[in-house]
Each structure stands twice: as structure tokens, then as C-alpha cells.
C-alpha atoms as a PDB file:
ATOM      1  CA  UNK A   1     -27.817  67.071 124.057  1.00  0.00           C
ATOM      2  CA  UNK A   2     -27.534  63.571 125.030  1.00  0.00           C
ATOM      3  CA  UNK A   3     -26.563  64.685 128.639  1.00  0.00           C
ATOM      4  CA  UNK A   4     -29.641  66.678 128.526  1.00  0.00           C
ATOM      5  CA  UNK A   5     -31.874  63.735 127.608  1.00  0.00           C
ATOM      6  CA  UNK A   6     -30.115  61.631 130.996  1.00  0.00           C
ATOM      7  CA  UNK A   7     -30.732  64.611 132.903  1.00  0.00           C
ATOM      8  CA  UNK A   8     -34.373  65.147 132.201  1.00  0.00           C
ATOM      9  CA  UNK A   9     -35.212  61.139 132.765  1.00  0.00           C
ATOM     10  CA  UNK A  10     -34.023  61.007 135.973  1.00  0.00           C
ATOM     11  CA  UNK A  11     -35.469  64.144 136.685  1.00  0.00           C
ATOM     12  CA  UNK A  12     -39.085  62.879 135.577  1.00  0.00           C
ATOM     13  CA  UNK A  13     -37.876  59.396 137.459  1.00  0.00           C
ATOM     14  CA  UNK A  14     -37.337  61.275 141.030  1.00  0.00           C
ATOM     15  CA  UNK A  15     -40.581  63.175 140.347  1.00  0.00           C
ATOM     16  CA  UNK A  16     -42.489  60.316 139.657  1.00  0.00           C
ATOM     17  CA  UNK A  17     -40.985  58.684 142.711  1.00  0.00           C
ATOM     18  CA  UNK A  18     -41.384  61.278 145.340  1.00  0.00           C
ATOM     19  CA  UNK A  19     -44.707  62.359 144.842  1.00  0.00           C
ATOM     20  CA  UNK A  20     -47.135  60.935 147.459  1.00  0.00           C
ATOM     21  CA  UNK A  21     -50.308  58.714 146.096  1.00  0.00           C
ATOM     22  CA  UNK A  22     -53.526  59.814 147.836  1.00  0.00           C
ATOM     23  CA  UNK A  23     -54.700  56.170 149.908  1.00  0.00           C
ATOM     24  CA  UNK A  24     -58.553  55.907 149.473  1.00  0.00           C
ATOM     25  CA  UNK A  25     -61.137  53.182 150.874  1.00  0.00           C
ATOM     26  CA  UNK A  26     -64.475  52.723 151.086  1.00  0.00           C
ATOM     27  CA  UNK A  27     -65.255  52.694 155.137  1.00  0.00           C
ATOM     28  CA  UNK A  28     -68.113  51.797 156.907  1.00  0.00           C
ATOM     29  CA  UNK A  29     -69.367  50.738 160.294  1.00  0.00           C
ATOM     30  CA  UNK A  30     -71.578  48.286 162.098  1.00  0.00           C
ATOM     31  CA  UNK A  31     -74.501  49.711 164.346  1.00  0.00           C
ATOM     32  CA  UNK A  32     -76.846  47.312 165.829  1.00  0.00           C
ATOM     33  CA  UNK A  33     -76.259  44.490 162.899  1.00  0.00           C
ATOM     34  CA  UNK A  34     -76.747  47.564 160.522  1.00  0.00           C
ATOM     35  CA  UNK A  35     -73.777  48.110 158.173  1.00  0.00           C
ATOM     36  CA  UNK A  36     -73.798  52.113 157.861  1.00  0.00           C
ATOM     37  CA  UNK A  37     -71.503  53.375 154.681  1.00  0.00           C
ATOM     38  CA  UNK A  38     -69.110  56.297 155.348  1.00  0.00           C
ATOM     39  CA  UNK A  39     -68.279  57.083 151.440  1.00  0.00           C
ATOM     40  CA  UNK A  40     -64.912  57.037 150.716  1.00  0.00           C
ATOM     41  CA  UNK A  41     -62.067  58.326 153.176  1.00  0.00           C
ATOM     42  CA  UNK A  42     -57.890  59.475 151.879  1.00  0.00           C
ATOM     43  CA  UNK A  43     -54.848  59.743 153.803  1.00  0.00           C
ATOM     44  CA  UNK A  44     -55.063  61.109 157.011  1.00  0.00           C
ATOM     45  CA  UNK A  45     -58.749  60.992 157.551  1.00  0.00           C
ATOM     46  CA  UNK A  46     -58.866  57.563 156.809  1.00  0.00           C
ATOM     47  CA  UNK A  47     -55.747  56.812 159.484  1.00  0.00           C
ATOM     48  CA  UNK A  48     -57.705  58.959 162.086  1.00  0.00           C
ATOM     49  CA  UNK A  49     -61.341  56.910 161.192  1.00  0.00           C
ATOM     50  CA  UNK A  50     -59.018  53.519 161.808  1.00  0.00           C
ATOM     51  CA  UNK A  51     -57.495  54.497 164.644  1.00  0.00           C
ATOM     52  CA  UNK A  52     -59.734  55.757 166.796  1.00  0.00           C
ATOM     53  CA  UNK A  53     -63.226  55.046 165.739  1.00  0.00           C
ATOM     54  CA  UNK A  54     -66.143  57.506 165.202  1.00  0.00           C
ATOM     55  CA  UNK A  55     -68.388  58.450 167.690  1.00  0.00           C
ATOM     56  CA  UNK A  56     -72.799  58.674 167.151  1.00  0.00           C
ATOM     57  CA  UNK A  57     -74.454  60.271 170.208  1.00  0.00           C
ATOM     58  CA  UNK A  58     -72.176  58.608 173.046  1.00  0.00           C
ATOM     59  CA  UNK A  59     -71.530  55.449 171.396  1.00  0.00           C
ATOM     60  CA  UNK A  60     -67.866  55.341 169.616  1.00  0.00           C
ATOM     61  CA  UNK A  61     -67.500  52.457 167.011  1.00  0.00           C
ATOM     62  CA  UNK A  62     -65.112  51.135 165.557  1.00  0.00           C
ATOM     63  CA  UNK A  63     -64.591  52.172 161.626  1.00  0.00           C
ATOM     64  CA  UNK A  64     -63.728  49.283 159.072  1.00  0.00           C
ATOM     65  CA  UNK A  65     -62.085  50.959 155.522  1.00  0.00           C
ATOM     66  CA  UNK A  66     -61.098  48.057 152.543  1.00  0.00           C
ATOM     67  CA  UNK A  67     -60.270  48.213 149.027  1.00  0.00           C
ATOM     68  CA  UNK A  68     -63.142  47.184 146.671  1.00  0.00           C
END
């Protein structure tokens, strides 16, 4: 029994270690002075927003996402 009770802790340990936490900001971008709030963006969304920008009729600008 006590080998079962090591067993199932580092079970629950590697579990709790390899699961992936979901990375989630508040974005936004600045149009003409204006601040204009995208919500919240996760994971790869967020990356893609960062990277390259979004893009409003043929203007692409550039996307700021923080931790409040």
C-alpha cells in the first residue's frame, strides 16, 4: 500500500506538471489616438495578434496584449 501511495503522487505530480496553462491577455490597439479593445486573446491567437498585427480595411496595426 505504501508503494501505491508513492506511485499515485508522482503520478498526480507529472500530471500536474505536463498539462499546458491556457496564456490569456487583454489586447488592444491604437487607431488614430483611439485605443480600440480586442477582449481577451489565449495561446495561439494571442501569439498570431503579436506577431503580425491585425489588419482594418488596408491598414494593419500593430496589436498590444498585457496582463491586468
Amino acid at each position: 500500500m505504501k508503494n501505491f501511495g508513492k506511485f499515485l503522487a508522482a503520478g498526480l505530480v507529472l500530471v500536474a506538471f505536463s498539462c499546458k496553462k491556457s496564456e490569456c491577455h487583454e489586447c488592444h490597439y491604437d487607431a488614430a489616438g483611439v485605443e480600440v479593445e480586442l477582449g481577451e486573446k489565449c495561446d495561439s491567437e494571442l501569439e498570431n495578434l503579436e506577431a503580425n498585427g491585425i489588419t482594418v480595411g488596408d491598414s494593419v496595426y500593430t496589436v498590444h496584449c498585457h496582463a491586468h
